[in-house]
Protein backbone atom coordinates (compact mmCIF):
# COMPACT_ATOMS: atom_id res chain seq x y z
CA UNK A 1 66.79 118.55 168.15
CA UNK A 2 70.34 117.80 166.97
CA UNK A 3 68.81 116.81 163.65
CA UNK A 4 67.13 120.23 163.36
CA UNK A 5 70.16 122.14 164.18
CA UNK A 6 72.23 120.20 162.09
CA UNK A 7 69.45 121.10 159.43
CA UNK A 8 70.45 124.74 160.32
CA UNK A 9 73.83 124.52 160.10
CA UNK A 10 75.28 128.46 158.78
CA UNK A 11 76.03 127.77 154.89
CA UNK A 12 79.40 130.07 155.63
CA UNK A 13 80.55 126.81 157.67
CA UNK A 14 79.48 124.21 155.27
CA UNK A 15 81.27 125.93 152.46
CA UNK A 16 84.77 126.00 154.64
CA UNK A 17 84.58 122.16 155.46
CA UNK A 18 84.15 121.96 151.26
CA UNK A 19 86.80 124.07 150.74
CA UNK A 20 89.19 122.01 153.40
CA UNK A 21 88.02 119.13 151.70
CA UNK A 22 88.83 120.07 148.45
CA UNK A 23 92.24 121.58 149.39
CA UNK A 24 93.00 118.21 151.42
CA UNK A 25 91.93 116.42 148.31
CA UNK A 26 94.78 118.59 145.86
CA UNK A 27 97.52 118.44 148.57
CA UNK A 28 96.64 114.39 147.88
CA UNK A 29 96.89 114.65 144.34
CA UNK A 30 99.96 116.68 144.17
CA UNK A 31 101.46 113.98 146.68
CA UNK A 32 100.54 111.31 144.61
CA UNK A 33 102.46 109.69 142.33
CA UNK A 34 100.54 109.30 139.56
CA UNK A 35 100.70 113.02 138.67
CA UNK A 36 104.63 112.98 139.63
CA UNK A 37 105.69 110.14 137.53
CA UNK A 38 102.79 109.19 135.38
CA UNK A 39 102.66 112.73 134.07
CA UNK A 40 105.76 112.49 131.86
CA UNK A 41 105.02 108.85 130.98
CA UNK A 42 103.70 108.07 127.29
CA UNK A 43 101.02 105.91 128.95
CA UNK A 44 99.60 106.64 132.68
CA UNK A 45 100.21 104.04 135.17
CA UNK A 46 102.73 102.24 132.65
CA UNK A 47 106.14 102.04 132.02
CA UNK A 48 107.73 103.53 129.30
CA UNK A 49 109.52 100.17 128.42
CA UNK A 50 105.93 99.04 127.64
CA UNK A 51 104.07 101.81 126.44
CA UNK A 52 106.85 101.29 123.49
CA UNK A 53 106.32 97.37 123.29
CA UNK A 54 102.13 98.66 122.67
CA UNK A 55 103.39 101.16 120.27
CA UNK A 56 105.81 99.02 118.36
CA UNK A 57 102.82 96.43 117.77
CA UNK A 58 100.49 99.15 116.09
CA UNK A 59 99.94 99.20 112.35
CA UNK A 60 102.53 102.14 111.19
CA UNK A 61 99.42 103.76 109.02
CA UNK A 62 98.19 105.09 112.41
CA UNK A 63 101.75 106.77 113.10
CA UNK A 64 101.12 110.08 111.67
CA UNK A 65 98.02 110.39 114.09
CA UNK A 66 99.97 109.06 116.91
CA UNK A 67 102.37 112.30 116.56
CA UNK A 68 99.15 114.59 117.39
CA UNK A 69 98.66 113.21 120.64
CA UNK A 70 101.61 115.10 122.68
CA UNK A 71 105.08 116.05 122.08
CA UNK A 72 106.25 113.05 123.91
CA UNK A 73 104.31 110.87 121.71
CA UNK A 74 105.22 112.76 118.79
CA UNK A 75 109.06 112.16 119.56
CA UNK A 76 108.51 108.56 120.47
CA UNK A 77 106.72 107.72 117.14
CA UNK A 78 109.70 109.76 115.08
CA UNK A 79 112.31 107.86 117.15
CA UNK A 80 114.57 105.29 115.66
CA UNK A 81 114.63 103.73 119.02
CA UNK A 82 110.71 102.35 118.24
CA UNK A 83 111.73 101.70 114.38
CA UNK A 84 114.66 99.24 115.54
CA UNK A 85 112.08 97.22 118.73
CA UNK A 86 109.80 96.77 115.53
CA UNK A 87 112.46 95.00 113.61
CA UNK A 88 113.06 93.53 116.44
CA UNK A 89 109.71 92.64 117.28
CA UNK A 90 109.52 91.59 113.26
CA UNK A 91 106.80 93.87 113.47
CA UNK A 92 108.17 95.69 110.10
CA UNK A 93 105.83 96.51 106.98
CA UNK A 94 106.61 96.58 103.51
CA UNK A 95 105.21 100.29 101.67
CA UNK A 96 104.81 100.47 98.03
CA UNK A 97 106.22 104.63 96.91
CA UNK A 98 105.02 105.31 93.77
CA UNK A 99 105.97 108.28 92.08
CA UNK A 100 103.55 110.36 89.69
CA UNK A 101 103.97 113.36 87.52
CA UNK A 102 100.81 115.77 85.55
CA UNK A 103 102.75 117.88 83.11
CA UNK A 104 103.40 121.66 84.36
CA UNK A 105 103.61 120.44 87.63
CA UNK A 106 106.03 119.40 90.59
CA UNK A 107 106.05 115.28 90.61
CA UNK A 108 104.56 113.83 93.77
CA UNK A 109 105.54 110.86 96.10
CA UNK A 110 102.25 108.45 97.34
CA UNK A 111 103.30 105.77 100.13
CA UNK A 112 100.44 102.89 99.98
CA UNK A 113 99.95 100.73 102.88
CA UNK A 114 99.26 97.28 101.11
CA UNK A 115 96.90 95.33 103.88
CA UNK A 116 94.96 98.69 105.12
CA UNK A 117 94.90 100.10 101.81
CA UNK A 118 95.62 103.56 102.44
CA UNK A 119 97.55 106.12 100.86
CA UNK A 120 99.62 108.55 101.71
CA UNK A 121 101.09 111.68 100.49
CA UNK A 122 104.49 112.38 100.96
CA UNK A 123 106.18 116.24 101.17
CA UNK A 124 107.45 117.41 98.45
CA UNK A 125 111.41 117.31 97.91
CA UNK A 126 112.64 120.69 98.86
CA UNK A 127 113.88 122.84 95.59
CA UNK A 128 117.56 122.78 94.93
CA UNK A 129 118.21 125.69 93.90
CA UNK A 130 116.74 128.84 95.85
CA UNK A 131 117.46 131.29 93.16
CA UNK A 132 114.41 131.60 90.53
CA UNK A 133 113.13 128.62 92.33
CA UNK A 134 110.16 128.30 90.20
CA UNK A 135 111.75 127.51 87.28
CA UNK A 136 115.00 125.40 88.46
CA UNK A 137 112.82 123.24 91.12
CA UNK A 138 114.65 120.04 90.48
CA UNK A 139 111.20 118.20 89.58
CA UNK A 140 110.68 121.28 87.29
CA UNK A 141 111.97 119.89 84.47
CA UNK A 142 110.06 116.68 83.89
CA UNK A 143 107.68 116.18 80.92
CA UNK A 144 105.86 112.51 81.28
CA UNK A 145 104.45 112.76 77.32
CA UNK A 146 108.09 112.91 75.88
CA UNK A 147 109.74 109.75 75.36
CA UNK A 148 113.52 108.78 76.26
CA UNK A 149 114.09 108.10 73.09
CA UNK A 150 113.50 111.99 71.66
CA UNK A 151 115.83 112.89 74.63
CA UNK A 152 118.45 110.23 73.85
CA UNK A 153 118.20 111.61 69.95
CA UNK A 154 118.73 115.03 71.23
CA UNK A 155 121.36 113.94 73.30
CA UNK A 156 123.38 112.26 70.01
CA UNK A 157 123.30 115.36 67.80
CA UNK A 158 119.93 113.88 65.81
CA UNK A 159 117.81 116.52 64.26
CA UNK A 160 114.20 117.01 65.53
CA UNK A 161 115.67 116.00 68.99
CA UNK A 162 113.91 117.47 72.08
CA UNK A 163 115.36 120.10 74.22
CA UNK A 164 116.74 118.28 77.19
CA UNK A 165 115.76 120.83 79.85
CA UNK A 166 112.54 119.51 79.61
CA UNK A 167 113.34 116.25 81.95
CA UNK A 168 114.36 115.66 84.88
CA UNK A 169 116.03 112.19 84.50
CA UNK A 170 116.69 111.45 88.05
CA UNK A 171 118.03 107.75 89.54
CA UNK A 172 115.00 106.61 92.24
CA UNK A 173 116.40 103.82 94.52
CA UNK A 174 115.98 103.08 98.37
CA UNK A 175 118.32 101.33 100.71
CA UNK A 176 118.41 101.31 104.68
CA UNK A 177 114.49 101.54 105.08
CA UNK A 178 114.89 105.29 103.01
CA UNK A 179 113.93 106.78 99.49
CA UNK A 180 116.88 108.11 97.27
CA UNK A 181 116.58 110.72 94.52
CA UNK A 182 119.83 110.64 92.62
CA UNK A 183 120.86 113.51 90.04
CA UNK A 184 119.25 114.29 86.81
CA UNK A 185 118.88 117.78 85.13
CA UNK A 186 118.57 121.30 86.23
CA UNK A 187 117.82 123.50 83.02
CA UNK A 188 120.43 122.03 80.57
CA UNK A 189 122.97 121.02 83.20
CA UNK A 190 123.15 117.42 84.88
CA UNK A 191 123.10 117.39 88.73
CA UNK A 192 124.99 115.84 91.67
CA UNK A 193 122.48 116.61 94.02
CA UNK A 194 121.06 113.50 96.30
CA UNK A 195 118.18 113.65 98.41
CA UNK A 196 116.73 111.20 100.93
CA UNK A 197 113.25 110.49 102.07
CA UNK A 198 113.53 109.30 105.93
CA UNK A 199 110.03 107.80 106.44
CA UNK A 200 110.44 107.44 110.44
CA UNK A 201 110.42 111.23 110.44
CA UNK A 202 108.40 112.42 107.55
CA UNK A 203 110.81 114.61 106.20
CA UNK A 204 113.62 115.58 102.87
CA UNK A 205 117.19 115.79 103.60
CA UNK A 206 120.33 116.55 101.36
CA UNK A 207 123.05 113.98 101.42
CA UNK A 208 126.55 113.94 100.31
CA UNK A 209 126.78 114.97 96.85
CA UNK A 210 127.48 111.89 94.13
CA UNK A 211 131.45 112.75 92.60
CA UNK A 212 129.95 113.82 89.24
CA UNK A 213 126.39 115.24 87.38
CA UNK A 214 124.77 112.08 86.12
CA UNK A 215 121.43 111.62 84.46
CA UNK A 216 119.44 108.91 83.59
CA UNK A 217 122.24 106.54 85.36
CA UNK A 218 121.05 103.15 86.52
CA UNK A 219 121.11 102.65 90.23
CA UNK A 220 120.44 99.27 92.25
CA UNK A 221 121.40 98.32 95.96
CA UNK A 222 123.84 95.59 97.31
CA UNK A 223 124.95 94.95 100.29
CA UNK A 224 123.04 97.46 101.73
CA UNK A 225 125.06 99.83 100.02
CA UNK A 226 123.04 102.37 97.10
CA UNK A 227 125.45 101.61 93.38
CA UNK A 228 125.07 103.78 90.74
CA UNK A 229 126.20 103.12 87.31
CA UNK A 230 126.76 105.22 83.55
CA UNK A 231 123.76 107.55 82.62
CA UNK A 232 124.92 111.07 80.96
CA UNK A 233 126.87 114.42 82.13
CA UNK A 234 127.59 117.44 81.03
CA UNK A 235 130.80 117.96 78.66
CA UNK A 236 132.30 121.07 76.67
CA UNK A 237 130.15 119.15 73.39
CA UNK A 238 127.40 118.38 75.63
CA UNK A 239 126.21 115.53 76.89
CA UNK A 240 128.18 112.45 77.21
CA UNK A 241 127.67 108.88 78.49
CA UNK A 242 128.95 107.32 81.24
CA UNK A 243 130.53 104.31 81.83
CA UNK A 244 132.10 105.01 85.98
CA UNK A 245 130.22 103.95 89.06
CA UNK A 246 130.32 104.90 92.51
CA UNK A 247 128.65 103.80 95.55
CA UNK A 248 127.33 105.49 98.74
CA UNK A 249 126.97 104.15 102.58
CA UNK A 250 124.41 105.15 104.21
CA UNK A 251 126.28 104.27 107.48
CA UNK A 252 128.86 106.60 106.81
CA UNK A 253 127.33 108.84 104.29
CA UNK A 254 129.85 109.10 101.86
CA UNK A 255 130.58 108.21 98.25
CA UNK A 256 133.54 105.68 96.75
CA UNK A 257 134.98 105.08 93.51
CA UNK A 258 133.93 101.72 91.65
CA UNK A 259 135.71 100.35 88.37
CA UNK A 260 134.45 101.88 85.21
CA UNK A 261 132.39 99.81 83.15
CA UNK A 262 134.20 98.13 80.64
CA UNK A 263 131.30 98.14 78.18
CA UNK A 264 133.79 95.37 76.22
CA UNK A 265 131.26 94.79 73.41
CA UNK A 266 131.38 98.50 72.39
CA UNK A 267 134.93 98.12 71.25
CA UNK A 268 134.05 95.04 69.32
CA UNK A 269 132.32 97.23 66.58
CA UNK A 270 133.92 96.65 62.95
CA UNK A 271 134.85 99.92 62.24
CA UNK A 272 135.72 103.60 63.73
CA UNK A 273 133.03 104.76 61.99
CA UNK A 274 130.24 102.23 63.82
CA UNK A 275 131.81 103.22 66.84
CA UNK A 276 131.20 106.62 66.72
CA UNK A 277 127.55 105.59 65.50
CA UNK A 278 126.86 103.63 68.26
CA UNK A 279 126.96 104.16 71.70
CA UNK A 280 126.69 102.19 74.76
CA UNK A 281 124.22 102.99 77.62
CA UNK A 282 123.58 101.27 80.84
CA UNK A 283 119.63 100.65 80.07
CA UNK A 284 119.07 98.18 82.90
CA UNK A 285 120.41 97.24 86.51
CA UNK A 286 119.27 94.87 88.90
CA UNK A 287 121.04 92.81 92.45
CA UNK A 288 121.37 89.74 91.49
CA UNK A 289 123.20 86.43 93.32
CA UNK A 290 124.90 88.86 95.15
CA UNK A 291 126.13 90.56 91.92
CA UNK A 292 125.36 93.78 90.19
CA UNK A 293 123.74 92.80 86.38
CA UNK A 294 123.92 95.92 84.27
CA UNK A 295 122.03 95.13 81.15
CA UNK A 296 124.01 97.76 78.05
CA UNK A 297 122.50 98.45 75.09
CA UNK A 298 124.37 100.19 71.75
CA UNK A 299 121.92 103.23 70.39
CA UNK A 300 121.52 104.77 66.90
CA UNK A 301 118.19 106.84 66.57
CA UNK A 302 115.90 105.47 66.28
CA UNK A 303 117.36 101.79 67.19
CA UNK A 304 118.14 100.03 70.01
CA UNK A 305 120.80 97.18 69.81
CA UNK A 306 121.35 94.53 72.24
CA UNK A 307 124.65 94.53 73.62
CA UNK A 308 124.63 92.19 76.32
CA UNK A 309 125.78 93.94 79.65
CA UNK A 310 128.27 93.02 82.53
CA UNK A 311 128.43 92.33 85.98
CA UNK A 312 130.32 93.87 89.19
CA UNK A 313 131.43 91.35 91.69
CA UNK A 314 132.07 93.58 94.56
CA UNK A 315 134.05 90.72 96.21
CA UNK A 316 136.82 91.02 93.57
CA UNK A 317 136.09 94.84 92.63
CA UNK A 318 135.50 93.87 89.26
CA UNK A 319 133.20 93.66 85.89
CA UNK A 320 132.70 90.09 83.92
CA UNK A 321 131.17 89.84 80.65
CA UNK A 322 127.21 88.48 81.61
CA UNK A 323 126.10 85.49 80.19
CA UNK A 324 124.68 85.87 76.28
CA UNK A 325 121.03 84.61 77.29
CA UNK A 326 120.81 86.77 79.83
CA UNK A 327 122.30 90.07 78.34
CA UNK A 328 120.44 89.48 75.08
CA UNK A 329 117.43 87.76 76.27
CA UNK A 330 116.27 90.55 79.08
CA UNK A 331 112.98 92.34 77.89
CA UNK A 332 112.94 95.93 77.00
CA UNK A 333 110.74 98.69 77.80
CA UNK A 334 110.36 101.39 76.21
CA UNK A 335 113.54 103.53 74.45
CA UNK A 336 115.03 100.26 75.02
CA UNK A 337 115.16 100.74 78.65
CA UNK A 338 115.20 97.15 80.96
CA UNK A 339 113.04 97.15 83.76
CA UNK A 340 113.72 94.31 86.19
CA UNK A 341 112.56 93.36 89.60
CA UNK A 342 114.14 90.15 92.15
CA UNK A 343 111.75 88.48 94.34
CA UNK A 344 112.40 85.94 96.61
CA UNK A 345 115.95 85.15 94.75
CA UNK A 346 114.33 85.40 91.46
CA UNK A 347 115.13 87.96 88.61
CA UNK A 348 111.75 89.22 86.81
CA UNK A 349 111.26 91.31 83.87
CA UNK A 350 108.15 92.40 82.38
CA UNK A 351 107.91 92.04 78.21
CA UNK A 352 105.17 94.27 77.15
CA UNK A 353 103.67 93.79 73.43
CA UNK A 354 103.72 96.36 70.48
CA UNK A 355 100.02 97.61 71.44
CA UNK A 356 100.79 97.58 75.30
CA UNK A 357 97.52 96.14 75.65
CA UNK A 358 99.11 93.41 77.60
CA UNK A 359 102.30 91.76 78.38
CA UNK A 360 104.29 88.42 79.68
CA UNK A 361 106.62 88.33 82.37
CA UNK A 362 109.44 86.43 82.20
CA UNK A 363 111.94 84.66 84.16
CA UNK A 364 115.75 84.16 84.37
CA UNK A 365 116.88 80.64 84.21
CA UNK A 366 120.23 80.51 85.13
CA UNK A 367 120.68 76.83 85.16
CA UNK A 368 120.01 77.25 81.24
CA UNK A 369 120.66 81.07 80.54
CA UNK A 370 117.41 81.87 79.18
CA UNK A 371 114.49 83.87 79.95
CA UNK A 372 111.68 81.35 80.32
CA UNK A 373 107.81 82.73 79.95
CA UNK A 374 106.86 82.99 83.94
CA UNK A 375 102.74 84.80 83.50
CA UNK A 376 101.01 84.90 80.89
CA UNK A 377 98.58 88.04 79.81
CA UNK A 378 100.06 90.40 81.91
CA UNK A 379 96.94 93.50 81.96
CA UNK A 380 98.98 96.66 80.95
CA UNK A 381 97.13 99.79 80.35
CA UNK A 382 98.65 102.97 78.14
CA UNK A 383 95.68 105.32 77.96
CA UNK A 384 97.62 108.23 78.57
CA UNK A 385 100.35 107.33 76.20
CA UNK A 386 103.01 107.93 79.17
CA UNK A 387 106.48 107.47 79.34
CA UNK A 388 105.93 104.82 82.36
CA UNK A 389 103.16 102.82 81.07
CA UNK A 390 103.84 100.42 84.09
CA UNK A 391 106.03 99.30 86.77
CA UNK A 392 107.33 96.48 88.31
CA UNK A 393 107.13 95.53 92.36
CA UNK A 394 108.20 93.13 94.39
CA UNK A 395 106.36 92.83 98.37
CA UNK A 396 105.21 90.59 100.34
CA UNK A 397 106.85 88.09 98.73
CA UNK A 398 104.81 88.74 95.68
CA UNK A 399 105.00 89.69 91.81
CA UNK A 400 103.43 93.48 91.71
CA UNK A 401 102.47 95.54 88.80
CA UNK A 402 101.53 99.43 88.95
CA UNK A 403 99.58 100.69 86.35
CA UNK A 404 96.15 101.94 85.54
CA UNK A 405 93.13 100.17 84.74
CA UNK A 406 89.57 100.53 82.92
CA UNK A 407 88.72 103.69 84.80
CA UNK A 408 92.17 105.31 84.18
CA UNK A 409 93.21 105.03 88.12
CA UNK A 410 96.74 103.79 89.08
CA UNK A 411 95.95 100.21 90.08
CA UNK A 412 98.55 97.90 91.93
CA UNK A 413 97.68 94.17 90.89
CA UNK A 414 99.38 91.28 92.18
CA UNK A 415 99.61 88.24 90.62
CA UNK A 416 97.36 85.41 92.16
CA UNK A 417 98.13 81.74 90.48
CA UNK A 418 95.44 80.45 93.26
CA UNK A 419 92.51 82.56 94.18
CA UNK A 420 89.74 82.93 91.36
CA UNK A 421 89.48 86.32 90.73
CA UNK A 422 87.52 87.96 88.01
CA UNK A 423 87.70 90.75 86.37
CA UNK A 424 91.10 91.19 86.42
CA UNK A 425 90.86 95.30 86.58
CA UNK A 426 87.76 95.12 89.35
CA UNK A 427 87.90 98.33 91.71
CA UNK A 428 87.25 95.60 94.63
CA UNK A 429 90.56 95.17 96.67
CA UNK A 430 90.02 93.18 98.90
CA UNK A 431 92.49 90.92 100.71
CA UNK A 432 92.22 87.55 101.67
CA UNK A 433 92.07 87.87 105.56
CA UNK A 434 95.38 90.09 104.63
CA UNK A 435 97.34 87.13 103.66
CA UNK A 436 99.82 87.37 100.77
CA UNK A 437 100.60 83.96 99.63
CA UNK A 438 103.57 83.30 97.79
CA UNK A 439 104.44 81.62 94.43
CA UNK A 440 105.85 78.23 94.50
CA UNK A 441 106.17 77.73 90.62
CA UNK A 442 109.25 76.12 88.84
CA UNK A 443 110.85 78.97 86.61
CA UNK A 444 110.69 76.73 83.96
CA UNK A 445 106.83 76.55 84.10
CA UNK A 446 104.30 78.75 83.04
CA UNK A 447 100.64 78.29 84.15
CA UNK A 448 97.61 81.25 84.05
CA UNK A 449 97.15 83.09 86.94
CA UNK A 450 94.53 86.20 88.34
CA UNK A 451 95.28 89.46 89.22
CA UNK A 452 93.78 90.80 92.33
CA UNK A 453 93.87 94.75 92.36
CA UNK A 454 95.14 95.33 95.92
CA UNK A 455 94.72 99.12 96.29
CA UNK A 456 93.48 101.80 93.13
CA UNK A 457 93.21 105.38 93.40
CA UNK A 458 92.39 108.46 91.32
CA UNK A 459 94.96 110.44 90.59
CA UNK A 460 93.47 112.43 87.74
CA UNK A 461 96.18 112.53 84.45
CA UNK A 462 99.06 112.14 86.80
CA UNK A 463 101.19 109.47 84.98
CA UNK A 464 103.32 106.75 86.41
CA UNK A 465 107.18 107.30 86.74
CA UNK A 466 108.64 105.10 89.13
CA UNK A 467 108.08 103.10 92.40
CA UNK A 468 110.13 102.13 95.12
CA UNK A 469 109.17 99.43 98.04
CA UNK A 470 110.33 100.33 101.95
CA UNK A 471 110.43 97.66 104.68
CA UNK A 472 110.02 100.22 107.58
């Protein structure tokens, strides 16, 4: 009996014990703590304190999707809070930033992620000038299949010179885990402008202007402080070299004076008349021994002379001739330009051959002063007959080189004196487990090695122009 009346129960009275159940159950939930507190928490049920310890451990590649999950998470992945637990953590991951350029159009920023492989594309450096912004875009001006030297020719009164609008000559450096863009040329007039890349949030900002319009001016870091030495400004005749330097803070954000170059074997020239010939350029820079090594060259179209160089000791605020083999012993590059690159304590410099079908590297021995031959058949491509055939890296510990390979895509090989690895332009990149091991060669020695392509991509006729690594 009570089994059939409960069978018969009115539905009206079934549906009000669900809906006191149900309201029971919300009062609950609104009581309970985990949609108090754990509702503004990155992670439910967790602590913030460790919800950033999980974060901090994650592979930065997967940052950019970690910013779609909420606003919190989005302002806990652009925080420099989690940046400075990974240092901490020594959870921090060297990028390679290589810059590329097609003719016509705005030069583009790629940040490669070594171990997963991945690129990225950066945003595009804001123009500088709003006014007719089309034309005076501060990349605008860049033409990858004109050589420095036509510039340089222009630049010295020669005849058949090129029209120097047509670059953009800017200084690329990085210091304090950012990118730096430094100067260069907007229409026929050399810029102070400086722009920095912050990689923790994604984004181009305008720093404190540099106290005069360079272009083409070598720039290196020391100290953790961005130097940037001679290139060319604007005068009432045109455009002039440089022999000043200044540095910038990034702590404080500001710019100081540094000693002038003395550029002392510029004034040992015989004559007036070879003096007015000939004139010195900064054409390479790099942080060395705590030093700043500024490699000088003296130019008269269409020849480059070796002039030795100087170095700033920023102890004594002060420039020393540099040592002969290593002033006239560094390699050039092209338009005599000297493109260096310190690993692990150790100054490298790439010497390509005439064809650019392949090149050495070489090393400085200071013991001895001499440039000693470090890797032999170094595989350098120049299909596209660009002004940045290749580049030089340093990561991981590693000797790097950027350029492209059989296929015509931007390659980054690293040099491998122990893994067998063959071809040496192979599109497989693949790692070793992930680990980089490191050279343990004398300077003095040179022995063949392999080159492992670590990460290609197709980027069409874009051309190589510079590269920059971040430990972020």
């Amino acid at each position: 009996m009570g089994a059939i009346l409960s069978l018969a129960a009115p539905r009206s009275w079934i549906n009000d014990c669900n809906e006191v159940s149900l309201s029971e159950t919300c009062k609950k939930q609104k009581k309970s703590p985990y949609f108090d507190e754990d509702s503004s928490r990155l992670i439910p049920c967790l602590p913030d304190e460790l919800s950033m310890q999980i974060l901090a451990r994650l592979p930065r590649i997967h940052y950019l999707n970690l910013r779609l999950v909420s606003q919190k998470w989005k302002a806990t992945v652009m925080s420099p809070l989690l940046f400075k637990l990974r240092k901490e953590l020594g959870m921090t991951e060297e990028w390679l930033y290589v810059l590329t350029k097609v003719e016509e159009e705005q030069p583009q920023w790629h940040a490669l992620d070594p171990l997963s492989r991945k690129w990225q594309r950066l945003p595009s450096i804001p123009s500088v000038i709003c006014e007719e912004e089309s034309r005076k875009s501060l990349w605008n001006m860049v033409g990858p299949s004109i050589k420095i030297t036509e510039f340089i020719r222009g630049w010295l009164g020669q005849k058949g010179g090129s029209d120097p609008t047509q670059f953009c000559g800017c200084a690329i450096g990085s210091v304090d885990g950012c990118l730096y863009v430094l100067g260069g040329f907007s229409r026929a007039s050399t810029m102070r402008n400086v722009w920095r890349f912050d990689p923790i949030l994604n984004a181009w900002s305008e720093m404190t202007s540099m106290s005069i319009g360079r272009a083409y001016c070598k720039i290196s870091i020391l100290n953790n402080k961005l130097y940037v030495v001679g290139g060319v400004s604007q005068g009432r005749g045109g455009l002039i070299p440089l022999q000043s330097a200044e540095v910038f803070d990034p702590h404080t954000g500001t710019w100081s004076q540094v000693p002038s170059m003395p550029c002392s074997r510029a004034h040992m020239l015989p004559n007036a008349f070879m003096a007015d010939v000939l004139k010195p350029i900064a054409t390479g820079m790099a942080s060395y021994m705590g030093r700043l090594c500024v490699a000088q060259s003296l130019y008269s179209w269409p020849f480059f002379f070796d002039a030795g160089g100087e170095i700033y000791d920023p102890e004594t605020n002060s420039w020393a001739d540099m040592p002969t083999g290593m002033g006239e012993g560094w390699p050039a590059k092209q338009a005599g330009t000297k493109l260096s690159v310190v690993v692990d304590g150790e100054l490298f410099a790439c010497d390509a051959s005439a064809s650019l079908d392949s090149g050495i590297i070489k090393v400085y021995d200071q013991k001895q002063d001499a440039w000693k031959v470090f890797i032999e058949n170094v595989p350098i491509k120049d299909y596209g007959n660009s002004e940045s055939p290749y580049l030089l890296a340093g990561f991981h510990g590693r000797l790097h080189v950027i350029t492209k390979d059989a296929n015509r895509d931007i390659a980054v090989l690293q040099a491998d004196p122990q893994d067998n690895f063959s071809p040496l332009l192979s599109s497989s990149t693949s790692l070793s487990g992930g680990s980089l091991p490191k050279f343990h060669d004398s300077p003095a020695e040179s022995e063949p090695v392999n080159w492992k392509v670590i990460a290609s991509r197709d980027f069409g006729t874009a051309e190589l122009v510079s590269c920059q690594v971040l430990d972020v």
